[in-house]
PDB file of N, CA and C in Angstrom:
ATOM      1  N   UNK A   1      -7.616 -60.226-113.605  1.00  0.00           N
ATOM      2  CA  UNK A   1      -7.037 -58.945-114.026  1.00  0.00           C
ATOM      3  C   UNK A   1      -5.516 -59.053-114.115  1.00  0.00           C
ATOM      4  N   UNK A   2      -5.070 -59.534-113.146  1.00  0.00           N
ATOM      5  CA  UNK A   2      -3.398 -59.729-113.177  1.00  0.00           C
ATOM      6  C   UNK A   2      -2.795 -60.930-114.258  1.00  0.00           C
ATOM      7  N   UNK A   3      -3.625 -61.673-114.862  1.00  0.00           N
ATOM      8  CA  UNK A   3      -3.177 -62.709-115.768  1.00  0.00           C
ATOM      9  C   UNK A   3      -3.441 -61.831-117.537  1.00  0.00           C
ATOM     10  N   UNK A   4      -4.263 -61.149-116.928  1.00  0.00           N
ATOM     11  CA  UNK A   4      -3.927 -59.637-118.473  1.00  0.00           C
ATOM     12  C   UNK A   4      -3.142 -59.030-118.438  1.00  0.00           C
ATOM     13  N   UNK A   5      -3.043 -58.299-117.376  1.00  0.00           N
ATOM     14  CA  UNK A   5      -1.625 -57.634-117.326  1.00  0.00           C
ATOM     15  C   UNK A   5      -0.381 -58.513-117.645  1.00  0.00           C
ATOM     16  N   UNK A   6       0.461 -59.568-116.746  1.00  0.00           N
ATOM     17  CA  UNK A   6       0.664 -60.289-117.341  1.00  0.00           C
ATOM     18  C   UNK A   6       1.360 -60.426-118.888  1.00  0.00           C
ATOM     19  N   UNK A   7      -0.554 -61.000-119.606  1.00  0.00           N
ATOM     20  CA  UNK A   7      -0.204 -61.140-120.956  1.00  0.00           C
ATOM     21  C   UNK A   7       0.671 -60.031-121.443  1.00  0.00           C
ATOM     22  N   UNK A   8      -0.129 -58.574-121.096  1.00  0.00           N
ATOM     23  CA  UNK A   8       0.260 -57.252-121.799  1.00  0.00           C
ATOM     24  C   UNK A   8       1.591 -56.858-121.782  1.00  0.00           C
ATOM     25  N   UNK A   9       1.790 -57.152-120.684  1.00  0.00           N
ATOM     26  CA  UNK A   9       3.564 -57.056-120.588  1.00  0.00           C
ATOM     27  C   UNK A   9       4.402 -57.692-121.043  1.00  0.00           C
ATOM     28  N   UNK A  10       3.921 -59.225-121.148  1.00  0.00           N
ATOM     29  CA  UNK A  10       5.089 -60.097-121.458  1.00  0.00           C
ATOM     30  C   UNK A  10       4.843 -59.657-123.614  1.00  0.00           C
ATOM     31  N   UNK A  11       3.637 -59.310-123.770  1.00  0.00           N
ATOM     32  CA  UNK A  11       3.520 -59.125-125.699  1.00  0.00           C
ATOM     33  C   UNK A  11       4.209 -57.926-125.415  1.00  0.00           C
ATOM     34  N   UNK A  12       4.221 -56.939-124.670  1.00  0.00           N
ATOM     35  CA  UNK A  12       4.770 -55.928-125.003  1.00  0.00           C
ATOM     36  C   UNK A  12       6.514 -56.150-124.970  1.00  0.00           C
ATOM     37  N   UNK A  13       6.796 -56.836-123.601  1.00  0.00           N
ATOM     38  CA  UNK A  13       8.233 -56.949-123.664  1.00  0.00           C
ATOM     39  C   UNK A  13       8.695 -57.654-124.626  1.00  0.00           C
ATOM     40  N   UNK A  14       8.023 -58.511-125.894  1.00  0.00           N
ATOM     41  CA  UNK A  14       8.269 -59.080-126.916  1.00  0.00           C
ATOM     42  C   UNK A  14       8.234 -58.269-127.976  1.00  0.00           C
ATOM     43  N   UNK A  15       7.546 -57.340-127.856  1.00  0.00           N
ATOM     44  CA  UNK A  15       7.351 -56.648-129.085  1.00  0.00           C
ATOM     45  C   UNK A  15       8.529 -55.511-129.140  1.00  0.00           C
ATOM     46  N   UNK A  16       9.081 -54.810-128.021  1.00  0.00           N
ATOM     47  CA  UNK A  16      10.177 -54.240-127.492  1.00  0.00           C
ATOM     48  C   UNK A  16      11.405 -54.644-127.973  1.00  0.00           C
ATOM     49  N   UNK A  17      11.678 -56.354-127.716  1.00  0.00           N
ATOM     50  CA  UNK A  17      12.836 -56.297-128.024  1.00  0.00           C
ATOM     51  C   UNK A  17      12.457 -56.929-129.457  1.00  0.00           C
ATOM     52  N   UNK A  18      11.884 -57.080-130.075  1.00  0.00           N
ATOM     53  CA  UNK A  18      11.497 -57.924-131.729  1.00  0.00           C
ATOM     54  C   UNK A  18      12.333 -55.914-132.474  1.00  0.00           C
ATOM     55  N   UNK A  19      11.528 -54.972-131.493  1.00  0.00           N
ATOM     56  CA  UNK A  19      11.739 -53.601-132.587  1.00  0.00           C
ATOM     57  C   UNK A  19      13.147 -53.406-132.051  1.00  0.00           C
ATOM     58  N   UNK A  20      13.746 -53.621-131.015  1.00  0.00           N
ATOM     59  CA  UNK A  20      15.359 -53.373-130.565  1.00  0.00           C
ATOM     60  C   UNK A  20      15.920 -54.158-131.637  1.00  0.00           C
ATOM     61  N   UNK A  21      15.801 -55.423-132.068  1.00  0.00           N
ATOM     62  CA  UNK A  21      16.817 -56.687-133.328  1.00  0.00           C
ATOM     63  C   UNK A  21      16.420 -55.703-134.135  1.00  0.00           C
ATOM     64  N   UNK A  22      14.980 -55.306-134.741  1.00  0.00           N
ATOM     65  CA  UNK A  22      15.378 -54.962-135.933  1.00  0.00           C
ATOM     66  C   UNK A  22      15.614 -53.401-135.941  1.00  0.00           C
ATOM     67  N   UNK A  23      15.950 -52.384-135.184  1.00  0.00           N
ATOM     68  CA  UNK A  23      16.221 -51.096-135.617  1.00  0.00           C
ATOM     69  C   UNK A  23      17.781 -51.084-135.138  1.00  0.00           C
ATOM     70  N   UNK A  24      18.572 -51.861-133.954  1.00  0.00           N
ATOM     71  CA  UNK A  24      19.689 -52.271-134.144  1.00  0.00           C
ATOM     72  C   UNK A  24      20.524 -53.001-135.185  1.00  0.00           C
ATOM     73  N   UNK A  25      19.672 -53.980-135.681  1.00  0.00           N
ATOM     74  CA  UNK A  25      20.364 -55.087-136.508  1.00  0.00           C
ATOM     75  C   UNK A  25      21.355 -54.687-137.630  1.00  0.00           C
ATOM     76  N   UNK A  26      21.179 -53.581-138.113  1.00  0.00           N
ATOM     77  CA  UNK A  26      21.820 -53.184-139.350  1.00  0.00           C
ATOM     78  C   UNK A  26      23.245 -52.343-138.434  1.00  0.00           C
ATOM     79  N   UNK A  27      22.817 -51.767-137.542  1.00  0.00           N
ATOM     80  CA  UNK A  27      24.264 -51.440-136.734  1.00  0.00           C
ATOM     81  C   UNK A  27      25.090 -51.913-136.487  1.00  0.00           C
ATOM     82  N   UNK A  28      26.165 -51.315-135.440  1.00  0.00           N
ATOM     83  CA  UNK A  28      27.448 -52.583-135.244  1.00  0.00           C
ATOM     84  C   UNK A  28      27.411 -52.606-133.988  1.00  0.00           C
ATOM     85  N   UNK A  29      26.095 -53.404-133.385  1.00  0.00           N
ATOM     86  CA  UNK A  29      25.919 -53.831-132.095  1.00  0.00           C
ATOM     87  C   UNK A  29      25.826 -55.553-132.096  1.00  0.00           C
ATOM     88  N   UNK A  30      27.043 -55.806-132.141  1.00  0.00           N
ATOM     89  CA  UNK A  30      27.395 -57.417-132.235  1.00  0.00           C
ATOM     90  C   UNK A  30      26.801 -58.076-130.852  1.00  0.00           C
ATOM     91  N   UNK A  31      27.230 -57.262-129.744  1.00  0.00           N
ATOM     92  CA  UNK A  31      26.890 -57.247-128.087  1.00  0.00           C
ATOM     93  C   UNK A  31      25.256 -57.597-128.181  1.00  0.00           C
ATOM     94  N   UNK A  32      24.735 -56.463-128.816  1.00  0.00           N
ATOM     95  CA  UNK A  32      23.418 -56.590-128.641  1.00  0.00           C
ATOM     96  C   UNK A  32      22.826 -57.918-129.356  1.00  0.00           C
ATOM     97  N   UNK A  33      23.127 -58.140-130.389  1.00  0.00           N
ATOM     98  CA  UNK A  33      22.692 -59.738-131.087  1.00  0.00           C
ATOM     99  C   UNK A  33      23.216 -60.823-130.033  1.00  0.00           C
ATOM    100  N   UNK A  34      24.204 -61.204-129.544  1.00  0.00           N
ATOM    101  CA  UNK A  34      24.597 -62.058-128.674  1.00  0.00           C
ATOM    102  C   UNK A  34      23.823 -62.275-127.425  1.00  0.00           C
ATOM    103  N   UNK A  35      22.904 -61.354-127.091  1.00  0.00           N
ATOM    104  CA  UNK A  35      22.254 -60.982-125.812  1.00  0.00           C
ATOM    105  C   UNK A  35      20.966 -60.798-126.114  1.00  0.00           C
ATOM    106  N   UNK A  36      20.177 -60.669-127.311  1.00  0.00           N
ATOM    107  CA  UNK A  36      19.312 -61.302-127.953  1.00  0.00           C
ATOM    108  C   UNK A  36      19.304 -62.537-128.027  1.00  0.00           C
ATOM    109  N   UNK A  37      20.268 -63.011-128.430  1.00  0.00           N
ATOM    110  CA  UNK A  37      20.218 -64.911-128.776  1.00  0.00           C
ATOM    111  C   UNK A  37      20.078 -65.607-127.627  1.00  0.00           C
ATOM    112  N   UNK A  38      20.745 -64.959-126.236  1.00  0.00           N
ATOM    113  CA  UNK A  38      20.504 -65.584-125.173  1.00  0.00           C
ATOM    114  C   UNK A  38      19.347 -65.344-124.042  1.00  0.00           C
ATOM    115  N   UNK A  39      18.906 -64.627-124.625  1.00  0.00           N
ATOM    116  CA  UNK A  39      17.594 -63.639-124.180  1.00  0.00           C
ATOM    117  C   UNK A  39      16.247 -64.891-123.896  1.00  0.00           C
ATOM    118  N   UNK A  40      15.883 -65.297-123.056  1.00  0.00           N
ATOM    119  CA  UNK A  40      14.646 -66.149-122.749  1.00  0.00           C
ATOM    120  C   UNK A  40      13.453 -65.577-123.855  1.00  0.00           C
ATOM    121  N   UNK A  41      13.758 -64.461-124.256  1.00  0.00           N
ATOM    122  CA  UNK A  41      12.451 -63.878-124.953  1.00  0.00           C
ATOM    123  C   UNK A  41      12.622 -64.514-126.395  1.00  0.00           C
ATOM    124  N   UNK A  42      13.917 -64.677-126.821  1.00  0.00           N
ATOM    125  CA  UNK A  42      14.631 -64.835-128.341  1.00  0.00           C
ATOM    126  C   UNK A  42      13.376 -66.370-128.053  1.00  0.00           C
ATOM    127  N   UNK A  43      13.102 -67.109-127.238  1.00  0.00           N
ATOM    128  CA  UNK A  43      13.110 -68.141-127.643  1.00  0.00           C
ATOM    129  C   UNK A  43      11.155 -68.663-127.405  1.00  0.00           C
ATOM    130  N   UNK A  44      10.105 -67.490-127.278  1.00  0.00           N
ATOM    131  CA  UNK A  44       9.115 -67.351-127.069  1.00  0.00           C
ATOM    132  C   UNK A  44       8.443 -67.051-128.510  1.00  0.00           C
TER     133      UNK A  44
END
């Protein structure tokens, strides 16, 4: 049960920040792209 949860969280915390890049991206959150790129998730 805890290796689903787990999964669910870690797709969700991916899917979280995938919709943060793109409903930020067109803004002028330079901060936020930089901290994306270094983000352990950027690289999953």
């Amino acid at each position: 049960v805890s290796f689903m949860l787990d999964i669910t969280l870690r797709s969700a915390a991916v899917a979280i920040a995938i919709t943060a890049r793109l409903f930020y991206g067109g803004m002028e959150y330079d901060q936020s792209e930089e901290h994306f790129t270094r983000h352990p998730l950027h690289y999953r």
